[in-house]
PDB file of N, CA and C in Angstrom:
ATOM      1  N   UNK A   1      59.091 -54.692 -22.681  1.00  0.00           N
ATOM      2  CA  UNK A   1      59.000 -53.303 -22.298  1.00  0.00           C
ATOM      3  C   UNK A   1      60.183 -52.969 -21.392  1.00  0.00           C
ATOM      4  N   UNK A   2      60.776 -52.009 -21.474  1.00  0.00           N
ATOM      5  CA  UNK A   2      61.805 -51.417 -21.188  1.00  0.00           C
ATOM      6  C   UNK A   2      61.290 -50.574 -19.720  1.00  0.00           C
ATOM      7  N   UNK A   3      62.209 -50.933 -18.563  1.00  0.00           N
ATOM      8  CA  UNK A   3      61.903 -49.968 -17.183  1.00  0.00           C
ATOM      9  C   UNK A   3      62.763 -49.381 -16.570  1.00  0.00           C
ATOM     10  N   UNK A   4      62.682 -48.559 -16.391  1.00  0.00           N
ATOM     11  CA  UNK A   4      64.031 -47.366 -15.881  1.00  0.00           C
ATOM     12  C   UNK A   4      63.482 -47.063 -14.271  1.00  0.00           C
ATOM     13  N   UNK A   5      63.956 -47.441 -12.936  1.00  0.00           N
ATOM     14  CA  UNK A   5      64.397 -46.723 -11.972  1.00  0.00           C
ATOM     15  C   UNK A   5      63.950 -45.083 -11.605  1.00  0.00           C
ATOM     16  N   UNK A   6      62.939 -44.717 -11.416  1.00  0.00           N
ATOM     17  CA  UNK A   6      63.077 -43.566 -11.581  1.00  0.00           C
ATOM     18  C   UNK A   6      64.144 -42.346 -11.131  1.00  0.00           C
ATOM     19  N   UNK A   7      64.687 -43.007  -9.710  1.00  0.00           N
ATOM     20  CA  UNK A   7      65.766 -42.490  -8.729  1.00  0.00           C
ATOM     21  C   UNK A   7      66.981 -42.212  -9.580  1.00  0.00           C
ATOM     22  N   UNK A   8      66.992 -42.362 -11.298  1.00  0.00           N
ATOM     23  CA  UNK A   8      68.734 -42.116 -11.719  1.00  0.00           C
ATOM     24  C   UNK A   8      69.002 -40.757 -12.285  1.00  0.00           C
ATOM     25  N   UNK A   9      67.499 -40.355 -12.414  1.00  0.00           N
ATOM     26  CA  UNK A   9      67.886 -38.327 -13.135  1.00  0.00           C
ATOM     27  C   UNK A   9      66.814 -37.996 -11.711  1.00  0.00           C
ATOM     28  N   UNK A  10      67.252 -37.815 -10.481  1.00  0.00           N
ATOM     29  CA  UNK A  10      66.258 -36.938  -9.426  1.00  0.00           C
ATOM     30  C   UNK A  10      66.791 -35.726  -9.419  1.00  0.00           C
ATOM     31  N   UNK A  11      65.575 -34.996  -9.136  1.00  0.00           N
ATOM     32  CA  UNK A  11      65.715 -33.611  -9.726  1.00  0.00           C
ATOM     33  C   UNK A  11      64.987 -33.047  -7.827  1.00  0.00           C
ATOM     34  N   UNK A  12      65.700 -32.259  -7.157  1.00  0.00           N
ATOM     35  CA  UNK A  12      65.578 -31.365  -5.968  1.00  0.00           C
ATOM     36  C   UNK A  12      64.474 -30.222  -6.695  1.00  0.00           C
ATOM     37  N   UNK A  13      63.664 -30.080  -5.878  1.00  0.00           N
ATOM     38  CA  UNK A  13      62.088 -28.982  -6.519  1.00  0.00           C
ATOM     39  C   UNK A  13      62.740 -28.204  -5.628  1.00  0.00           C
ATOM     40  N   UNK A  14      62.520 -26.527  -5.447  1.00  0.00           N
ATOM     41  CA  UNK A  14      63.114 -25.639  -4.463  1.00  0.00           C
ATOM     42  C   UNK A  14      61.995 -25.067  -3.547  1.00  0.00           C
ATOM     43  N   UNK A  15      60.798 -25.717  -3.676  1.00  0.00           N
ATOM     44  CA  UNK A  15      59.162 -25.317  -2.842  1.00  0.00           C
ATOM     45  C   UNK A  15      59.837 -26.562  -1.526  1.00  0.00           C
ATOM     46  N   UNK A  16      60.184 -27.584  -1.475  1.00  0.00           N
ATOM     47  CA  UNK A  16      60.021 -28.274  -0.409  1.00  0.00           C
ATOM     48  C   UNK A  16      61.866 -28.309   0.213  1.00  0.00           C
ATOM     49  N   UNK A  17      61.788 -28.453   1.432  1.00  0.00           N
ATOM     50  CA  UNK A  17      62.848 -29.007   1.738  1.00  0.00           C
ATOM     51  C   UNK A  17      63.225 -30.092   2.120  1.00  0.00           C
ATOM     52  N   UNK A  18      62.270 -30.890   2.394  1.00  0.00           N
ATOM     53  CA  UNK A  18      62.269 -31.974   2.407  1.00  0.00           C
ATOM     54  C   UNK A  18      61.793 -32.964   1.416  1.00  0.00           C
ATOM     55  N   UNK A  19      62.453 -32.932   0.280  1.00  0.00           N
ATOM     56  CA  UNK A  19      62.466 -33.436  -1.126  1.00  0.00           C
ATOM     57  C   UNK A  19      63.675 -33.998  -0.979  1.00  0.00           C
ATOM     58  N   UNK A  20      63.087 -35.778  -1.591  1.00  0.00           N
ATOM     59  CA  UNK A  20      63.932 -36.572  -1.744  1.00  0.00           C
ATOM     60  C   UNK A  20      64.072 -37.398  -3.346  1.00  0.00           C
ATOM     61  N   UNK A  21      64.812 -37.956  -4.019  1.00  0.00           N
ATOM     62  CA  UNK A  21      64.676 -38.541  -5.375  1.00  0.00           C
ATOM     63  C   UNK A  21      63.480 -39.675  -5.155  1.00  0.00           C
ATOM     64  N   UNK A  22      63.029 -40.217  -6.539  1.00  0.00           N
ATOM     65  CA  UNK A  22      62.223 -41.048  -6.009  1.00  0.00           C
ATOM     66  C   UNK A  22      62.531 -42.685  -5.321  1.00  0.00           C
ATOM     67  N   UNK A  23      62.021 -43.234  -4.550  1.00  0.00           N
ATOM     68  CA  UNK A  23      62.550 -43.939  -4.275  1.00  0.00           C
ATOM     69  C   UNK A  23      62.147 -45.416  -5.136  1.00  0.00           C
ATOM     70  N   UNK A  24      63.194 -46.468  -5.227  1.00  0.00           N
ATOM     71  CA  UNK A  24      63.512 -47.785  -6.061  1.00  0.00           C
ATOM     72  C   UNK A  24      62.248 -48.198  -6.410  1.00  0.00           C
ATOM     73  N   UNK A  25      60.853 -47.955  -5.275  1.00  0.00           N
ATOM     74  CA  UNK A  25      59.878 -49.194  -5.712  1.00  0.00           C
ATOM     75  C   UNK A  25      58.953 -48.631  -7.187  1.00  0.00           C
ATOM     76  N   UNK A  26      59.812 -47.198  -7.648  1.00  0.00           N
ATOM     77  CA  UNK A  26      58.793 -46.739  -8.497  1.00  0.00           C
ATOM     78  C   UNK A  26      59.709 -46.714  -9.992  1.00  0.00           C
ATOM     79  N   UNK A  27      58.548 -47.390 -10.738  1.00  0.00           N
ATOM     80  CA  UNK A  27      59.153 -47.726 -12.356  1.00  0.00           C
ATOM     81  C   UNK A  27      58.432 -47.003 -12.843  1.00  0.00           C
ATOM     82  N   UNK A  28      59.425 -46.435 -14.005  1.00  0.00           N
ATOM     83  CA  UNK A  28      58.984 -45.494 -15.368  1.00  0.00           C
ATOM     84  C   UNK A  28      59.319 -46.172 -16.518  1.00  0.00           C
ATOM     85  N   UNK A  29      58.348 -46.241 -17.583  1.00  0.00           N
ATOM     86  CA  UNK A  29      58.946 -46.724 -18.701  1.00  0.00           C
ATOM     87  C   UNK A  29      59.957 -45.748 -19.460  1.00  0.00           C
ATOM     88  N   UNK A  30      60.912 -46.089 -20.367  1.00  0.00           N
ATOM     89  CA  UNK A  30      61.821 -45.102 -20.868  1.00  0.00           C
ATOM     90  C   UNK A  30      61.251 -45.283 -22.608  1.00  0.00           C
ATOM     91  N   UNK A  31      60.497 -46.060 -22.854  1.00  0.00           N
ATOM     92  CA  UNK A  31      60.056 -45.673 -24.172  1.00  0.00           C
ATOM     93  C   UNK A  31      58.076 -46.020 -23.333  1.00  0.00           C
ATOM     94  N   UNK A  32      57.583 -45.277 -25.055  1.00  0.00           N
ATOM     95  CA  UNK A  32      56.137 -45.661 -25.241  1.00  0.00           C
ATOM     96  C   UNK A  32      55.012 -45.581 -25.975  1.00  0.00           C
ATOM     97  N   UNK A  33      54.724 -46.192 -26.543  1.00  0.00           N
ATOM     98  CA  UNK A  33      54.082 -46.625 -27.592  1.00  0.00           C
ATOM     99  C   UNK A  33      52.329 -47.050 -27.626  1.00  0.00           C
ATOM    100  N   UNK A  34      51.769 -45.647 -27.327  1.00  0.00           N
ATOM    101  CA  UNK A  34      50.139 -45.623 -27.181  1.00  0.00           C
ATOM    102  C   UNK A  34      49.265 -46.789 -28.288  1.00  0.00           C
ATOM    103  N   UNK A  35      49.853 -46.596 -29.096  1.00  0.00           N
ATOM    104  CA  UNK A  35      49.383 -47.338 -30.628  1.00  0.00           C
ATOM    105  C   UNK A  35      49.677 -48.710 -30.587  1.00  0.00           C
ATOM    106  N   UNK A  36      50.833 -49.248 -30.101  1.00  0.00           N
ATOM    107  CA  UNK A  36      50.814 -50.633 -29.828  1.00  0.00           C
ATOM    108  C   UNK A  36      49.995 -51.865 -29.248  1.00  0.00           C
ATOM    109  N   UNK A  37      49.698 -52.693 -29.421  1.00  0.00           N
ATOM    110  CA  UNK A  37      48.618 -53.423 -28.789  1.00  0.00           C
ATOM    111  C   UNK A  37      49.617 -54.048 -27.589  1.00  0.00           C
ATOM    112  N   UNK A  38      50.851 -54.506 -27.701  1.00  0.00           N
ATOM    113  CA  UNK A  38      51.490 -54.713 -26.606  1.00  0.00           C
ATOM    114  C   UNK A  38      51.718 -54.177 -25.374  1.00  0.00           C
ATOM    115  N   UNK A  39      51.743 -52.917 -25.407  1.00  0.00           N
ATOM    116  CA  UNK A  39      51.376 -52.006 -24.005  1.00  0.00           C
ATOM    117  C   UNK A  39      50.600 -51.408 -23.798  1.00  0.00           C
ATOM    118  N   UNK A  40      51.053 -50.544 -22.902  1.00  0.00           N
ATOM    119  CA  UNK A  40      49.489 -49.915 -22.250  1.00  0.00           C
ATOM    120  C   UNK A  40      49.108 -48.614 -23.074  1.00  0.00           C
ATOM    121  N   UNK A  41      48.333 -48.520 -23.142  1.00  0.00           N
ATOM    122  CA  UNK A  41      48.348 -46.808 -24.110  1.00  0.00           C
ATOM    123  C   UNK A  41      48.339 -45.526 -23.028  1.00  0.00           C
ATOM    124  N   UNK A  42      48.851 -45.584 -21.463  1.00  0.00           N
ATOM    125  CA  UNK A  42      48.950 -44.500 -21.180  1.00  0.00           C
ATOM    126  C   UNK A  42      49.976 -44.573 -21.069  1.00  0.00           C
ATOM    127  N   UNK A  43      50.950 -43.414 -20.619  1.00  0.00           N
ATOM    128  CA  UNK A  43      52.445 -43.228 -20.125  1.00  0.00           C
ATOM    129  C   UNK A  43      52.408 -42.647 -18.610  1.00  0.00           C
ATOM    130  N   UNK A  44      52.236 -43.442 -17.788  1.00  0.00           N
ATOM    131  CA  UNK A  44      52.646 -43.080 -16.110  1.00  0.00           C
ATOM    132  C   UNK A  44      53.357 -44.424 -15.112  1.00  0.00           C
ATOM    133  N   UNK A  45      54.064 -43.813 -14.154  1.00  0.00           N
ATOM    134  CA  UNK A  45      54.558 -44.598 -13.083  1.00  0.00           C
ATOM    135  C   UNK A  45      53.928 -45.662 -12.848  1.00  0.00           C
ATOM    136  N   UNK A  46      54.786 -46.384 -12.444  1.00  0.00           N
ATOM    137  CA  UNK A  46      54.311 -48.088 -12.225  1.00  0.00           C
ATOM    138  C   UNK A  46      54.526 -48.102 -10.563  1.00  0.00           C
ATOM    139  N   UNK A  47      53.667 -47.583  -9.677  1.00  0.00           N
ATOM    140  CA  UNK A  47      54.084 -47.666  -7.905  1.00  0.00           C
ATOM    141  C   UNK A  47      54.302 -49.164  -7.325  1.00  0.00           C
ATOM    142  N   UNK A  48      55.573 -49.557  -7.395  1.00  0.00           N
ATOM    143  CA  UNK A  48      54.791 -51.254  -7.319  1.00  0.00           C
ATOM    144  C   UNK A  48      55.194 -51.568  -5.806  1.00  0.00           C
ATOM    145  N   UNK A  49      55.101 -50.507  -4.959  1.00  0.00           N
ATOM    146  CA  UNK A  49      55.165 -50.751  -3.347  1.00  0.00           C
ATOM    147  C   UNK A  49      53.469 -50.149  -3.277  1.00  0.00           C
ATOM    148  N   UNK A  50      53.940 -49.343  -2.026  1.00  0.00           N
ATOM    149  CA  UNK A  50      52.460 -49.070  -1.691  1.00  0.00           C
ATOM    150  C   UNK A  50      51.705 -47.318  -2.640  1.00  0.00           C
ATOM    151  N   UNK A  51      50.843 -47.063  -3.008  1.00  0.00           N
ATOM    152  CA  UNK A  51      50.283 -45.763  -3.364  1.00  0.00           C
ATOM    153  C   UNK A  51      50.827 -44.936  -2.675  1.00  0.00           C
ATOM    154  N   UNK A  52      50.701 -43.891  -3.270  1.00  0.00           N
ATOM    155  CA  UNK A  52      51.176 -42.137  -2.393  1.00  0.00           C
ATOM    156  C   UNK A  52      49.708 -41.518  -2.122  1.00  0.00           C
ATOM    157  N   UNK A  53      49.269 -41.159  -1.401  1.00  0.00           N
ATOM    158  CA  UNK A  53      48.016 -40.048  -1.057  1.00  0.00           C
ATOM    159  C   UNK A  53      48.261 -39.056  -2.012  1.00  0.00           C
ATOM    160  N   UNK A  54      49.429 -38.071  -2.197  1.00  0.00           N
ATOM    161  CA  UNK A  54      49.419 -37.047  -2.718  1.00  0.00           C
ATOM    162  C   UNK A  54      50.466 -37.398  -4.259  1.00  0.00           C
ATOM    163  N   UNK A  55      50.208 -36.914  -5.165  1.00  0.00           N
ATOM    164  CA  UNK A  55      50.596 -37.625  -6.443  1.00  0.00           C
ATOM    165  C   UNK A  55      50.500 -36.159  -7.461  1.00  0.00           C
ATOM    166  N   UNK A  56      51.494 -35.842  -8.495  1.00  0.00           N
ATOM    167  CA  UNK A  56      51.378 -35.177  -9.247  1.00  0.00           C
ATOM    168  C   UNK A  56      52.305 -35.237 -10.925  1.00  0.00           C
ATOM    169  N   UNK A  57      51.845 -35.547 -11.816  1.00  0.00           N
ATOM    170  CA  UNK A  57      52.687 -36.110 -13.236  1.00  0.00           C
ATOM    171  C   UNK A  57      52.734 -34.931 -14.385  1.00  0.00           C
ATOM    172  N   UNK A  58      53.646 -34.498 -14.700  1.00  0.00           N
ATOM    173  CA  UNK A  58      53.853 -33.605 -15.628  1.00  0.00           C
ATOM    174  C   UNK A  58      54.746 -34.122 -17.036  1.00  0.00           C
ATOM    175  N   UNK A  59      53.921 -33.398 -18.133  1.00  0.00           N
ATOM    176  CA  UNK A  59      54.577 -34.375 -19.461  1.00  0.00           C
ATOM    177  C   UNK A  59      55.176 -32.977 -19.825  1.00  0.00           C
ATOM    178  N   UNK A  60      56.604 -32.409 -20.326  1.00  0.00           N
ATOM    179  CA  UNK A  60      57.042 -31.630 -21.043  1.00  0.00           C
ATOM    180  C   UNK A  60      57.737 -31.892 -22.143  1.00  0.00           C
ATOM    181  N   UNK A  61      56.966 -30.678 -23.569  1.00  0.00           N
ATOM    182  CA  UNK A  61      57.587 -31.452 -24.872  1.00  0.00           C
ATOM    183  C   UNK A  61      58.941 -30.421 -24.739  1.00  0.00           C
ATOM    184  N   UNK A  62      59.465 -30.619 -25.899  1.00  0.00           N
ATOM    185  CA  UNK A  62      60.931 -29.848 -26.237  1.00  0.00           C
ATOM    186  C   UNK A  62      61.155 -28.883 -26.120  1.00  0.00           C
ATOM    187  N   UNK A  63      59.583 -27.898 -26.147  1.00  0.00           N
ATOM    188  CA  UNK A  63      59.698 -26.151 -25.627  1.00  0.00           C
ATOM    189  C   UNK A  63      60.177 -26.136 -24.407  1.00  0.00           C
ATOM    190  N   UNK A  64      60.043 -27.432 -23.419  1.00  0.00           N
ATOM    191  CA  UNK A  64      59.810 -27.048 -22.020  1.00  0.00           C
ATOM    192  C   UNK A  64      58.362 -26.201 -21.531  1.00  0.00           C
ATOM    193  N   UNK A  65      57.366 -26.919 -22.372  1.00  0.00           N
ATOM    194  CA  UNK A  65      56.236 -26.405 -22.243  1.00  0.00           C
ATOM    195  C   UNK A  65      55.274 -27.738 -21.965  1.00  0.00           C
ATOM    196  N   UNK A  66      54.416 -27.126 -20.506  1.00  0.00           N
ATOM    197  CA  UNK A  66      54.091 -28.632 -20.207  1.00  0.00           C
ATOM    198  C   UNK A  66      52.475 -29.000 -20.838  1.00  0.00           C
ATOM    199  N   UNK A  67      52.706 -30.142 -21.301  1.00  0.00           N
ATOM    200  CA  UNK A  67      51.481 -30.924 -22.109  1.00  0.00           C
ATOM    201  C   UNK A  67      50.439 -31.596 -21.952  1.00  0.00           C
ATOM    202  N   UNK A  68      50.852 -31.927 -20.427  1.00  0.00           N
ATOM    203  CA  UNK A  68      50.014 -33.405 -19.888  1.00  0.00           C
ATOM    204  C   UNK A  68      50.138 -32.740 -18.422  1.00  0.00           C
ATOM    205  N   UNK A  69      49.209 -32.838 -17.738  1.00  0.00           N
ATOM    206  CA  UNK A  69      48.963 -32.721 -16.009  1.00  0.00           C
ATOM    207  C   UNK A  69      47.887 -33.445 -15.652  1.00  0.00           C
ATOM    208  N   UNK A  70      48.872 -34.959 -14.529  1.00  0.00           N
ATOM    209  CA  UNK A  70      47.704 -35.271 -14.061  1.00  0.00           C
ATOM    210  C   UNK A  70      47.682 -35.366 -12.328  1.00  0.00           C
ATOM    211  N   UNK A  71      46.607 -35.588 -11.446  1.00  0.00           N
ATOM    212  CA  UNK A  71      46.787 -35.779  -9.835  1.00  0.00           C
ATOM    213  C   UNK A  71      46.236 -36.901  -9.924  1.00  0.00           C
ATOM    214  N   UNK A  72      45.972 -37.885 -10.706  1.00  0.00           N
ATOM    215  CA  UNK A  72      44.768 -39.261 -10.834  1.00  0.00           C
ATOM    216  C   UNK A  72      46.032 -40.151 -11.080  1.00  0.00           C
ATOM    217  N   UNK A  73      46.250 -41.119 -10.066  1.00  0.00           N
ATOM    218  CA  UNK A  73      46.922 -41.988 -10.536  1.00  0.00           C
ATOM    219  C   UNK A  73      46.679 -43.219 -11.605  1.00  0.00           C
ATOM    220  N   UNK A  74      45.499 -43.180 -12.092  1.00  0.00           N
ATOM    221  CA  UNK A  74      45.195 -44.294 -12.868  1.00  0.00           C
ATOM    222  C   UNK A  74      44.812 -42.777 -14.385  1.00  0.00           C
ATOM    223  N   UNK A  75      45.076 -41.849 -14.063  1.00  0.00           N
ATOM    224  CA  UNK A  75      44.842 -40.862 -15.225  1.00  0.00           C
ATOM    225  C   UNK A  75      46.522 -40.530 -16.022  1.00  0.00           C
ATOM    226  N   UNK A  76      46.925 -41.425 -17.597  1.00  0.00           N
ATOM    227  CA  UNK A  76      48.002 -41.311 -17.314  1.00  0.00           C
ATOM    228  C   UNK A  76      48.144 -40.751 -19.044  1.00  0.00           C
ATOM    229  N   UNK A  77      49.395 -40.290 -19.553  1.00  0.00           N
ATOM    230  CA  UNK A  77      49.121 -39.465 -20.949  1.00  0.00           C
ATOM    231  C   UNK A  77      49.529 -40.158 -21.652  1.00  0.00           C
ATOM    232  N   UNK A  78      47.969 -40.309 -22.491  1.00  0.00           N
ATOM    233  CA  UNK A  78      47.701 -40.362 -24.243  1.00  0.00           C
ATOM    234  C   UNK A  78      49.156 -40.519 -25.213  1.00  0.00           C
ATOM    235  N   UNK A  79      49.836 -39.325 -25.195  1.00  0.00           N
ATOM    236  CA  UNK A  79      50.733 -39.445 -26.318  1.00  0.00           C
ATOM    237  C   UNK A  79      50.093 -38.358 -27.072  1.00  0.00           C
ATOM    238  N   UNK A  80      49.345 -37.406 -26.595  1.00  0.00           N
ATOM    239  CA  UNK A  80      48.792 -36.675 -27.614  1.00  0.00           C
ATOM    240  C   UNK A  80      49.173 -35.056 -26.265  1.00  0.00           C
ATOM    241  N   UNK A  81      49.379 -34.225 -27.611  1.00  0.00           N
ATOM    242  CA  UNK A  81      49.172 -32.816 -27.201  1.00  0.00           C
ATOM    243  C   UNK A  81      47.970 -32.123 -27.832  1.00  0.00           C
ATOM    244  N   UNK A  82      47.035 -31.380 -27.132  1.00  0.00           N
ATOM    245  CA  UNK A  82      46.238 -30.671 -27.855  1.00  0.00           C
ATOM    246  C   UNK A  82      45.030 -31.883 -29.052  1.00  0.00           C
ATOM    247  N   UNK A  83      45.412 -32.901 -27.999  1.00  0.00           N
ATOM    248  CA  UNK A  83      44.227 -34.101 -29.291  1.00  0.00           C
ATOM    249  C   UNK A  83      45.248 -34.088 -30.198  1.00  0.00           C
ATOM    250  N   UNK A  84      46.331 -33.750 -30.848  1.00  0.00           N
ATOM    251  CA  UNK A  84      46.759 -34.291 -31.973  1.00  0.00           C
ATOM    252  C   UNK A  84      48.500 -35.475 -31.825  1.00  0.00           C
ATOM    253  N   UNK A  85      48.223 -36.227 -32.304  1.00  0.00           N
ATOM    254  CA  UNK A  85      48.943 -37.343 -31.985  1.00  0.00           C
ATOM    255  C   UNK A  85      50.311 -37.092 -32.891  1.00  0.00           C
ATOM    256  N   UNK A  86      50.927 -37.559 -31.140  1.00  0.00           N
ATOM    257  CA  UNK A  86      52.543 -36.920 -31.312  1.00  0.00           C
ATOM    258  C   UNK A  86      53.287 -37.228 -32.082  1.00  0.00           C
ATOM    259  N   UNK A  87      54.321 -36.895 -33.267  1.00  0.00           N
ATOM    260  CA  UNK A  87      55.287 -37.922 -33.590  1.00  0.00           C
ATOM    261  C   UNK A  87      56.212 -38.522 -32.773  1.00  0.00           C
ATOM    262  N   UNK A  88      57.016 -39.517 -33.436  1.00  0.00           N
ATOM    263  CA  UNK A  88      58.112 -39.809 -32.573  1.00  0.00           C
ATOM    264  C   UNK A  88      59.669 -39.147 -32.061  1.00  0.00           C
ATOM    265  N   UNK A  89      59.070 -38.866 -31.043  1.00  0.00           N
ATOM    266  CA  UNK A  89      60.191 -37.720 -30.219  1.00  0.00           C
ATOM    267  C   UNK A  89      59.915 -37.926 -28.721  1.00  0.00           C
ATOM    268  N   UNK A  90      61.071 -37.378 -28.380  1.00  0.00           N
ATOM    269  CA  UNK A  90      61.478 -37.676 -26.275  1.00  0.00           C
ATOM    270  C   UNK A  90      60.574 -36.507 -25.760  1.00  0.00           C
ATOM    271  N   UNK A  91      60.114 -36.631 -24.796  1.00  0.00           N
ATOM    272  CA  UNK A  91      59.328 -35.998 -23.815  1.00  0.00           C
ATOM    273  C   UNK A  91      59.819 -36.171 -22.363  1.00  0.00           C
ATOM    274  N   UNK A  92      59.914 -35.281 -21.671  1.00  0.00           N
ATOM    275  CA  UNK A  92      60.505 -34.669 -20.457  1.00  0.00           C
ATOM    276  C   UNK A  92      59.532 -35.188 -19.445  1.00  0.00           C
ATOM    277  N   UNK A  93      59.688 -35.925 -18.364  1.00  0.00           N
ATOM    278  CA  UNK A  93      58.724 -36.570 -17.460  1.00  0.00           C
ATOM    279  C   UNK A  93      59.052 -36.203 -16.087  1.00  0.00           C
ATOM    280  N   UNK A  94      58.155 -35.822 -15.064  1.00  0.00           N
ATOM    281  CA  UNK A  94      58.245 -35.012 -13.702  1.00  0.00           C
ATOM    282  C   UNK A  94      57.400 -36.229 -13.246  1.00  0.00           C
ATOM    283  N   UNK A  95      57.425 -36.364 -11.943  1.00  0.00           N
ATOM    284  CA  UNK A  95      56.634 -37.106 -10.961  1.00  0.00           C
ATOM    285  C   UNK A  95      57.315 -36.363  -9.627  1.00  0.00           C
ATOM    286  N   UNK A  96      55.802 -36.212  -8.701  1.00  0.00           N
ATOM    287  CA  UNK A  96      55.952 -35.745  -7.400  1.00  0.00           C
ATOM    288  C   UNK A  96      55.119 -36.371  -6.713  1.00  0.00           C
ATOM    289  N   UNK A  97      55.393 -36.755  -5.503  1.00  0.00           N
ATOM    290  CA  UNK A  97      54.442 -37.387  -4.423  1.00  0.00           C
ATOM    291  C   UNK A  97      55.187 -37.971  -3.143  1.00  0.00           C
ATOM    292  N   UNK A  98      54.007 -37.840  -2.548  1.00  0.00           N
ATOM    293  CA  UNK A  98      54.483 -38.217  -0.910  1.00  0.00           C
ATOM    294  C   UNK A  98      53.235 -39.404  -0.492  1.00  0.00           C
ATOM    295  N   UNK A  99      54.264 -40.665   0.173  1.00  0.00           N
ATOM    296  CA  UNK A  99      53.400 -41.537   0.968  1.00  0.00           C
ATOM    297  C   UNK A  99      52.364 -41.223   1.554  1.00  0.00           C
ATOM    298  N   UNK A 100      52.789 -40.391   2.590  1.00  0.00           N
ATOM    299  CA  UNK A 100      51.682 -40.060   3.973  1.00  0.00           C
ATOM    300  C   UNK A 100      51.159 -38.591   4.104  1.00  0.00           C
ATOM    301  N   UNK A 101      50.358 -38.248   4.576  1.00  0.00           N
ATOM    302  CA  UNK A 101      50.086 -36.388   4.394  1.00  0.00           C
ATOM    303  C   UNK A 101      51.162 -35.917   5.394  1.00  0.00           C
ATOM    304  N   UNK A 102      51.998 -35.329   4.761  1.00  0.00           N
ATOM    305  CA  UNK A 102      52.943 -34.534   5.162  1.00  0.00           C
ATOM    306  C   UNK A 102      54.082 -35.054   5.756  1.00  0.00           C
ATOM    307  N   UNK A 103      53.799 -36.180   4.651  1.00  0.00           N
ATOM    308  CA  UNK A 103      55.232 -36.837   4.973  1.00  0.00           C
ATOM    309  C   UNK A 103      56.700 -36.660   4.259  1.00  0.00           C
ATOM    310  N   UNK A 104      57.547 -37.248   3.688  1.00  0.00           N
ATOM    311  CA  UNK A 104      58.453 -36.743   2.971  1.00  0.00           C
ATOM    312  C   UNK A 104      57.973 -37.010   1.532  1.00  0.00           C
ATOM    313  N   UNK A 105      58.286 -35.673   0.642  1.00  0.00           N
ATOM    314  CA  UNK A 105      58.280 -35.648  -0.599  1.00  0.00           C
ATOM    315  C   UNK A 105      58.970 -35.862  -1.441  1.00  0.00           C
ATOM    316  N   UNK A 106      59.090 -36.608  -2.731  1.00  0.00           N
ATOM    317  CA  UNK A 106      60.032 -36.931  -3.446  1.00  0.00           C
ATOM    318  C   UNK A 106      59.525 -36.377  -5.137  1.00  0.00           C
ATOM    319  N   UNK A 107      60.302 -36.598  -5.542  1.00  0.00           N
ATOM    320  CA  UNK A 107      60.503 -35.842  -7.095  1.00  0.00           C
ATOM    321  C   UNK A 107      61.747 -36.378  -7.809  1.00  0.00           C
ATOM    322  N   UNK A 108      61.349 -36.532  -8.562  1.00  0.00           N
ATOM    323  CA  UNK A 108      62.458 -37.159  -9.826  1.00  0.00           C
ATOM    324  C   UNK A 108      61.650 -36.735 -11.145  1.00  0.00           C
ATOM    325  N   UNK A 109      62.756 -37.022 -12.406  1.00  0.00           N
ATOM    326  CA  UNK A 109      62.362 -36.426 -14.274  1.00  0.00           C
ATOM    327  C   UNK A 109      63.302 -37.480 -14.677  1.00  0.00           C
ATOM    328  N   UNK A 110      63.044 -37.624 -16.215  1.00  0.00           N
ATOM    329  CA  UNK A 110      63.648 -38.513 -16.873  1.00  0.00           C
ATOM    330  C   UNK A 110      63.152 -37.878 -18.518  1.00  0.00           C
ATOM    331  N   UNK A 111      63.155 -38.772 -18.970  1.00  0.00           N
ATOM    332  CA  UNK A 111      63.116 -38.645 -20.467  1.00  0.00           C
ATOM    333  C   UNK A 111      62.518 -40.064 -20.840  1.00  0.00           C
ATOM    334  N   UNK A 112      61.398 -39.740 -21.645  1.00  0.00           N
ATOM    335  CA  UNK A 112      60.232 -40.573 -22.468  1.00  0.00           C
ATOM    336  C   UNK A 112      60.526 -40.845 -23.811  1.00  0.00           C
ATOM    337  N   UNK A 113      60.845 -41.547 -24.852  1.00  0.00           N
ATOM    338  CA  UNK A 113      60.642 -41.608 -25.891  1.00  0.00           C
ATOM    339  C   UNK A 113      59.138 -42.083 -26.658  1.00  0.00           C
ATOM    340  N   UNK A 114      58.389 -41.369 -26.862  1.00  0.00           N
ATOM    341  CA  UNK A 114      57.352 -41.713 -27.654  1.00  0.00           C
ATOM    342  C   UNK A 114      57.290 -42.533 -29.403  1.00  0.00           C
ATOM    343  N   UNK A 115      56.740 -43.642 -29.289  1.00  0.00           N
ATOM    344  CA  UNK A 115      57.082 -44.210 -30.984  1.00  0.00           C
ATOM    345  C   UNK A 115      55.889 -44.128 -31.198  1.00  0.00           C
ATOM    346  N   UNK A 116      55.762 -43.852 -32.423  1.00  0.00           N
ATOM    347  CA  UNK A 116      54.208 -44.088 -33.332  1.00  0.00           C
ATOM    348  C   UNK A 116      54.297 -45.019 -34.343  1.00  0.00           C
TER     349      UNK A 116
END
């Protein structure tokens, strides 16, 4: 399985000012493959330091229309829009969250490839 850094496409949100990219301890996969028995069948962040209190994951397909919203860190997306299972195509990935309540916020996007 393939892991991408999330910190290399960080994206500045214009609600906070104190928004930072995400930082190193958090992995995204850059492909994913629900249907495979080799991985996991959801598509979300891998936190492999400590949890964030506040957490938010957005899946956008090619409209720029978003597909997937979750605040559950163990709630992570299917591969499906609308129940119907995606073909194989890139999907637009957001993550937001902060360590501590009201501590500094970070945000980063990347790009998903989905295989079926």
């Amino acid at each position: 399985m393939l892991l991408l850094s999330c910190s290399l496409d960080a994206k500045q949100i214009s609600f906070a000012s104190d928004t930072l990219p995400c930082d190193p301890t958090v992995k995204v996969q850059k492909t994913f493959c629900p249907s495979c028995e080799v991985w996991s069948d959801q598509f979300a962040p891998d936190f492999t330091g400590k949890l964030p209190v506040e957490y938010h994951l957005s899946i956008y397909n090619k409209d720029s229309v978003e597909i997937f919203s979750s605040v559950e860190l163990d709630k992570g997306w299917n591969g499906k829009e609308k129940d119907d299972v995606e073909q194989t195509q890139s999907f637009r990935w957001e993550i937001i969250y902060r360590y501590e309540k009201d501590g500094t916020l970070y945000s980063c996007s990347d790009v998903v490839i989905l295989l079926q």
